[in-house]
C-alpha atoms as a PDB file:
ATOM      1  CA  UNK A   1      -4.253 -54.909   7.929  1.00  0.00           C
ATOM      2  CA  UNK A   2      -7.528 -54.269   7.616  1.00  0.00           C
ATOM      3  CA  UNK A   3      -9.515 -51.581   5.815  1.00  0.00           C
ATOM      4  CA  UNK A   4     -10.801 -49.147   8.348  1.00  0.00           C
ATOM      5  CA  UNK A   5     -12.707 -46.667   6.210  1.00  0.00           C
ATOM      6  CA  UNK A   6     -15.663 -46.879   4.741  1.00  0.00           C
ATOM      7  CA  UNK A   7     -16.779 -46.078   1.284  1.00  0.00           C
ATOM      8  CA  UNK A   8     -19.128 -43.013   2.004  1.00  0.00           C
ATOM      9  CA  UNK A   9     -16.106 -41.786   4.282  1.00  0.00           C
ATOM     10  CA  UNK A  10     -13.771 -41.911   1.588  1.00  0.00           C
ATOM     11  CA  UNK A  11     -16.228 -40.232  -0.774  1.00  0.00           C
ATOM     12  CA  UNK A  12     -16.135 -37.168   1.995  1.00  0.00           C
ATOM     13  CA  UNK A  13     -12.224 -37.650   1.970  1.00  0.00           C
ATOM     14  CA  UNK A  14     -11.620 -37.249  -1.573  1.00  0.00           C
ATOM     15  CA  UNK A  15     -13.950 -33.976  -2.173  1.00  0.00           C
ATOM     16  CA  UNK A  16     -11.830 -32.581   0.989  1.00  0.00           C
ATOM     17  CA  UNK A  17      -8.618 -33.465  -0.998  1.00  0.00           C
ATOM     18  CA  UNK A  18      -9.651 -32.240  -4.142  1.00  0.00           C
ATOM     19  CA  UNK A  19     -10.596 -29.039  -2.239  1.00  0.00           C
ATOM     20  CA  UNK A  20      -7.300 -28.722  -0.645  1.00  0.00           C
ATOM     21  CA  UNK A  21      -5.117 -29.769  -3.189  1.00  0.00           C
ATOM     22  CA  UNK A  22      -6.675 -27.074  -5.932  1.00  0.00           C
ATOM     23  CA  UNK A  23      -6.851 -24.360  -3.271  1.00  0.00           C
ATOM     24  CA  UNK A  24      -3.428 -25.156  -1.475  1.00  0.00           C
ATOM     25  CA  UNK A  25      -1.669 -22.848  -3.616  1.00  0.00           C
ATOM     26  CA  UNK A  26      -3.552 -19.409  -2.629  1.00  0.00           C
ATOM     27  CA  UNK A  27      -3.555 -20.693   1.381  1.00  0.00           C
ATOM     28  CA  UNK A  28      -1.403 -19.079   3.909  1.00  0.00           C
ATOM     29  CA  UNK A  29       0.713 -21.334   6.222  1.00  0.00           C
ATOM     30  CA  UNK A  30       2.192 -20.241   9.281  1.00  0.00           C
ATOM     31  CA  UNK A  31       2.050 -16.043   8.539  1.00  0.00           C
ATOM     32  CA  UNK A  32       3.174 -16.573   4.922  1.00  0.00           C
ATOM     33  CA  UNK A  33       1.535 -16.058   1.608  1.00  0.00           C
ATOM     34  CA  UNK A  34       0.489 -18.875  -0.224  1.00  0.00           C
ATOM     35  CA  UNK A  35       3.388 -20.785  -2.211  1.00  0.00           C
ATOM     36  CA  UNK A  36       1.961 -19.968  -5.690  1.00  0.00           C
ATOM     37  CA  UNK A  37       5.083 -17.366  -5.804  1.00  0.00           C
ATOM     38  CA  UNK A  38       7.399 -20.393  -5.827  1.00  0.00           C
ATOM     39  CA  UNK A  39       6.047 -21.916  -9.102  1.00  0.00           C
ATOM     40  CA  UNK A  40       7.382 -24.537 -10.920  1.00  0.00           C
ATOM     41  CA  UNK A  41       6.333 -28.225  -9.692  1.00  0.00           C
ATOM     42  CA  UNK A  42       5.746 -26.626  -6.503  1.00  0.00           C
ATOM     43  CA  UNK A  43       2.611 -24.724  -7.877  1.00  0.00           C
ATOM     44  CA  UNK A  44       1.928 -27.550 -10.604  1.00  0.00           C
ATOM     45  CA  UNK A  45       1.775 -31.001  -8.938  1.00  0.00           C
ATOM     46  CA  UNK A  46      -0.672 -29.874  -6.799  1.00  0.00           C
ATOM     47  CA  UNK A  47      -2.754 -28.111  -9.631  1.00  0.00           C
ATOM     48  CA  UNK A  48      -2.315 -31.116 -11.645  1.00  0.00           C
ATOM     49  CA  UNK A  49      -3.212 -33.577  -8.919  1.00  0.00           C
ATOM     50  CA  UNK A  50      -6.202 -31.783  -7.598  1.00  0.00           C
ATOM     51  CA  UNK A  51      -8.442 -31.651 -11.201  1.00  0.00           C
ATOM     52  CA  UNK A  52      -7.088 -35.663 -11.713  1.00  0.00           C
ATOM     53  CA  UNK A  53      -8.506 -36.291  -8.062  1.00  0.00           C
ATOM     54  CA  UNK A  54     -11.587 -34.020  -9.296  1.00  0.00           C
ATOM     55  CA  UNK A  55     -11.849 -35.819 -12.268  1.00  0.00           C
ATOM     56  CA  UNK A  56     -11.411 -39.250 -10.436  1.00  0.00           C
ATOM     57  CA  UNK A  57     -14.222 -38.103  -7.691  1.00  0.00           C
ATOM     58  CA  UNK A  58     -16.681 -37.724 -10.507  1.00  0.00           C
ATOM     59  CA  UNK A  59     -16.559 -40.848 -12.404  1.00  0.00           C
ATOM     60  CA  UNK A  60     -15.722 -43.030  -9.054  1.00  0.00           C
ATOM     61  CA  UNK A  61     -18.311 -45.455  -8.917  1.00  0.00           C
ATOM     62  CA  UNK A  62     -19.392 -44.685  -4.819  1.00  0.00           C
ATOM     63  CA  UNK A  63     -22.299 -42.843  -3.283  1.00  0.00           C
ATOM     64  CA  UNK A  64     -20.399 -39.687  -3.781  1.00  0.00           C
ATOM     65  CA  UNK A  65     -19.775 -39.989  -7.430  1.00  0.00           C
ATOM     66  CA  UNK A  66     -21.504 -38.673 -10.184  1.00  0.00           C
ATOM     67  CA  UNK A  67     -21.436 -40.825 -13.309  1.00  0.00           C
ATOM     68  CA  UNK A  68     -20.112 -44.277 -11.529  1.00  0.00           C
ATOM     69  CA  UNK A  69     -18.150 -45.399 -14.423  1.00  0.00           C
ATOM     70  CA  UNK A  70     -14.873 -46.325 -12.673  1.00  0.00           C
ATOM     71  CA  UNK A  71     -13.989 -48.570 -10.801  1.00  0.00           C
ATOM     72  CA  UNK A  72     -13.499 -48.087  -7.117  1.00  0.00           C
ATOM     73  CA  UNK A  73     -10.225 -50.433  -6.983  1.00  0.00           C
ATOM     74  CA  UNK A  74      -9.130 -48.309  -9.465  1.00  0.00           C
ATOM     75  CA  UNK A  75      -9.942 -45.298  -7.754  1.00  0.00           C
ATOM     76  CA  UNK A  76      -7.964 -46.839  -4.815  1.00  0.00           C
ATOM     77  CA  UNK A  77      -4.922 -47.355  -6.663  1.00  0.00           C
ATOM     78  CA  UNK A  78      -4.391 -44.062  -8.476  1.00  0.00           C
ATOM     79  CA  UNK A  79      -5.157 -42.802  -4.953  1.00  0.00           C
ATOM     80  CA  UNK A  80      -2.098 -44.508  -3.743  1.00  0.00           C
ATOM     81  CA  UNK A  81      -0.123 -43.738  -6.413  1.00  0.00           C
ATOM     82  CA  UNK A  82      -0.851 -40.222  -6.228  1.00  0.00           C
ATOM     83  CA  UNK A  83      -0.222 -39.942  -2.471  1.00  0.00           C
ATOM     84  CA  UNK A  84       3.080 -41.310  -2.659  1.00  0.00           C
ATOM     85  CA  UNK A  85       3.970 -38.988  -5.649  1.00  0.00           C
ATOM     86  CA  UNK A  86       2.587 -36.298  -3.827  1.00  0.00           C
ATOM     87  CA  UNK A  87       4.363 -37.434  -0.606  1.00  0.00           C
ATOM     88  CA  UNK A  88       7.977 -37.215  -1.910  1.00  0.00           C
ATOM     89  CA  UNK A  89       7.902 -34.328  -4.547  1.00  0.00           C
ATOM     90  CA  UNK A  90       9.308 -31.465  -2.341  1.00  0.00           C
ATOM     91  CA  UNK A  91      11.988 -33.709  -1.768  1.00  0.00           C
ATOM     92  CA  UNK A  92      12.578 -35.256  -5.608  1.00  0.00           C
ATOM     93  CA  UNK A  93      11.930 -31.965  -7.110  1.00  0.00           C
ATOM     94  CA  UNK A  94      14.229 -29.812  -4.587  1.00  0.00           C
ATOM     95  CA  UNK A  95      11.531 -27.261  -3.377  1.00  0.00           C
ATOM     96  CA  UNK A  96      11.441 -28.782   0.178  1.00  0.00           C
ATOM     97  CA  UNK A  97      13.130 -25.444   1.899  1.00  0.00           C
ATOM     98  CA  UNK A  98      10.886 -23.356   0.510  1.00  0.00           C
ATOM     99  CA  UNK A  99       7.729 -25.290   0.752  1.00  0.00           C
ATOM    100  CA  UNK A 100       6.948 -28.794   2.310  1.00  0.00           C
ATOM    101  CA  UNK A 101       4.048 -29.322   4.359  1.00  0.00           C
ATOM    102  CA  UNK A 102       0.909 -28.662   2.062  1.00  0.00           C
ATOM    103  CA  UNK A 103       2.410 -31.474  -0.051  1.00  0.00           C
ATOM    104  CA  UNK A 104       3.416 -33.937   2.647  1.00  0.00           C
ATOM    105  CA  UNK A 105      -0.133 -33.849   4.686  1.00  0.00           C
ATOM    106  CA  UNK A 106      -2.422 -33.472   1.215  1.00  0.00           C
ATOM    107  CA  UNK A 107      -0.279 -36.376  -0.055  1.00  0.00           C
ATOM    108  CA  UNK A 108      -0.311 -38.281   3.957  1.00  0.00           C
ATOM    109  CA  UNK A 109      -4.481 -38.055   3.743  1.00  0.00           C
ATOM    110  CA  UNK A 110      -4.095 -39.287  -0.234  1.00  0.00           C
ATOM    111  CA  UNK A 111      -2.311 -42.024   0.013  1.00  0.00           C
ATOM    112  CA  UNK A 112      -3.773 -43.340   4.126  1.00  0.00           C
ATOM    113  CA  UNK A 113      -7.349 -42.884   2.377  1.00  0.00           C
ATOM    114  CA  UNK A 114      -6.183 -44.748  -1.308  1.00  0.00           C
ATOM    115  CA  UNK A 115      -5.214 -47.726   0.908  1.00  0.00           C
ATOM    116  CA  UNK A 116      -6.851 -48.691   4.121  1.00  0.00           C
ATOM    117  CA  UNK A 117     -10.572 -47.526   2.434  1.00  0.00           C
ATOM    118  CA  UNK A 118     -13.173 -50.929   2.161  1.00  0.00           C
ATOM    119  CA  UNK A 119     -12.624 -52.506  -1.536  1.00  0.00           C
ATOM    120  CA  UNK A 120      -9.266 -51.313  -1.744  1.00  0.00           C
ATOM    121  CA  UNK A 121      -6.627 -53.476  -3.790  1.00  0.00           C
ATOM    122  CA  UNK A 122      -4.266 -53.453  -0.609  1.00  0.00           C
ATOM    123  CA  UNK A 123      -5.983 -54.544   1.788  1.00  0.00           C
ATOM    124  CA  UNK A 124      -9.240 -56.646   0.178  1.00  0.00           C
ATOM    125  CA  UNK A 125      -8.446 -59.930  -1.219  1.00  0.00           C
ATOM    126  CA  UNK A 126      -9.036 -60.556  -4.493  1.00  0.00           C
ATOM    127  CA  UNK A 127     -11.850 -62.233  -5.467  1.00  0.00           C
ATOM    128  CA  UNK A 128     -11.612 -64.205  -8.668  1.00  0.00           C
ATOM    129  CA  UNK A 129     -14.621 -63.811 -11.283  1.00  0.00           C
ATOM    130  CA  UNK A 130     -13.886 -66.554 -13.551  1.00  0.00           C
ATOM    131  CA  UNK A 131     -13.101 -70.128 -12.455  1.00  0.00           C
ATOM    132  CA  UNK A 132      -9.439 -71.409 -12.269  1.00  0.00           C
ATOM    133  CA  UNK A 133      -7.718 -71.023 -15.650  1.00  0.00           C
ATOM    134  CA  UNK A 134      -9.492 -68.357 -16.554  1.00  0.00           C
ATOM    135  CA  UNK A 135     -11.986 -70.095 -18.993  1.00  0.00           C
ATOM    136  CA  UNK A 136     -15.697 -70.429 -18.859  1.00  0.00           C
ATOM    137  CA  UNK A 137     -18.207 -72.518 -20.975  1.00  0.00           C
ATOM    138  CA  UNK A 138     -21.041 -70.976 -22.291  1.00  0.00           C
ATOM    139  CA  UNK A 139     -22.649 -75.076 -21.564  1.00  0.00           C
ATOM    140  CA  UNK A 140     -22.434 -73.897 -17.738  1.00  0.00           C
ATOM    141  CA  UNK A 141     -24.599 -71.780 -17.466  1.00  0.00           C
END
């Protein structure tokens, strides 16, 4: 399949999901008070997720990025990674009947914007920097 968001997209994605995954907590859903009372991974993954992604968003090397050290496969990856975790913890960690939906969606937009984003390892081939076999001459230059 092919990548259908672009980088300066994804760079507004991931602020949005570091905003919503550090402020999910404290946010009421349907009428209810946030699900900070619950604790435990329910209160921590997201915590925990949101100041990686935060951490992640500054060093990404896009327009969006502050320092541009890492790279944005990279990015892409742990994105992935990180949605999928996010995805299944209610259900791997047993708080799915008291809270589900914060996780799932967060985790949904995560993981979506992780893999069908321009330069992404899923979906870009890759593109070989050294010759076949690996080896270079310093004569071929």
């Amino acid at each position: 399949m092919k990548p259908f968001i672009s980088l300066s997209t994804y760079g507004v994605i991931n602020w949005l999901a570091v905003v919503l995954l550090l402020g999910s907590p404290w946010v009421s859903f349907s009428g209810q008070p946030g699900f900070y009372t619950v604790g435990g991974a329910a209160l921590f993954l997201p915590l925990l997720f949101g100041w990686i992604e935060f951490i992640m968003a500054v060093f990404s090397d896009n327009k969006h990025g502050f320092i541009k050290q890492m790279p944005m496969e990279m990015h892409l990856f742990l994105d992935v990674i990180i949605g999928s975790f996010l995805l299944m913890s209610p259900f791997i960690f047993h708080f799915s009947n008291k809270v589900v939906w914060p996780q799932v969606l967060i985790g949904g937009l995560v993981f979506i914007a992780g893999a069908f984003t321009h330069k992404s390892p899923f979906t870009d081939k890759y593109r070989h920097h050294l010759p076949e076999g690996q080896l270079q001459s310093v004569d071929s230059e």
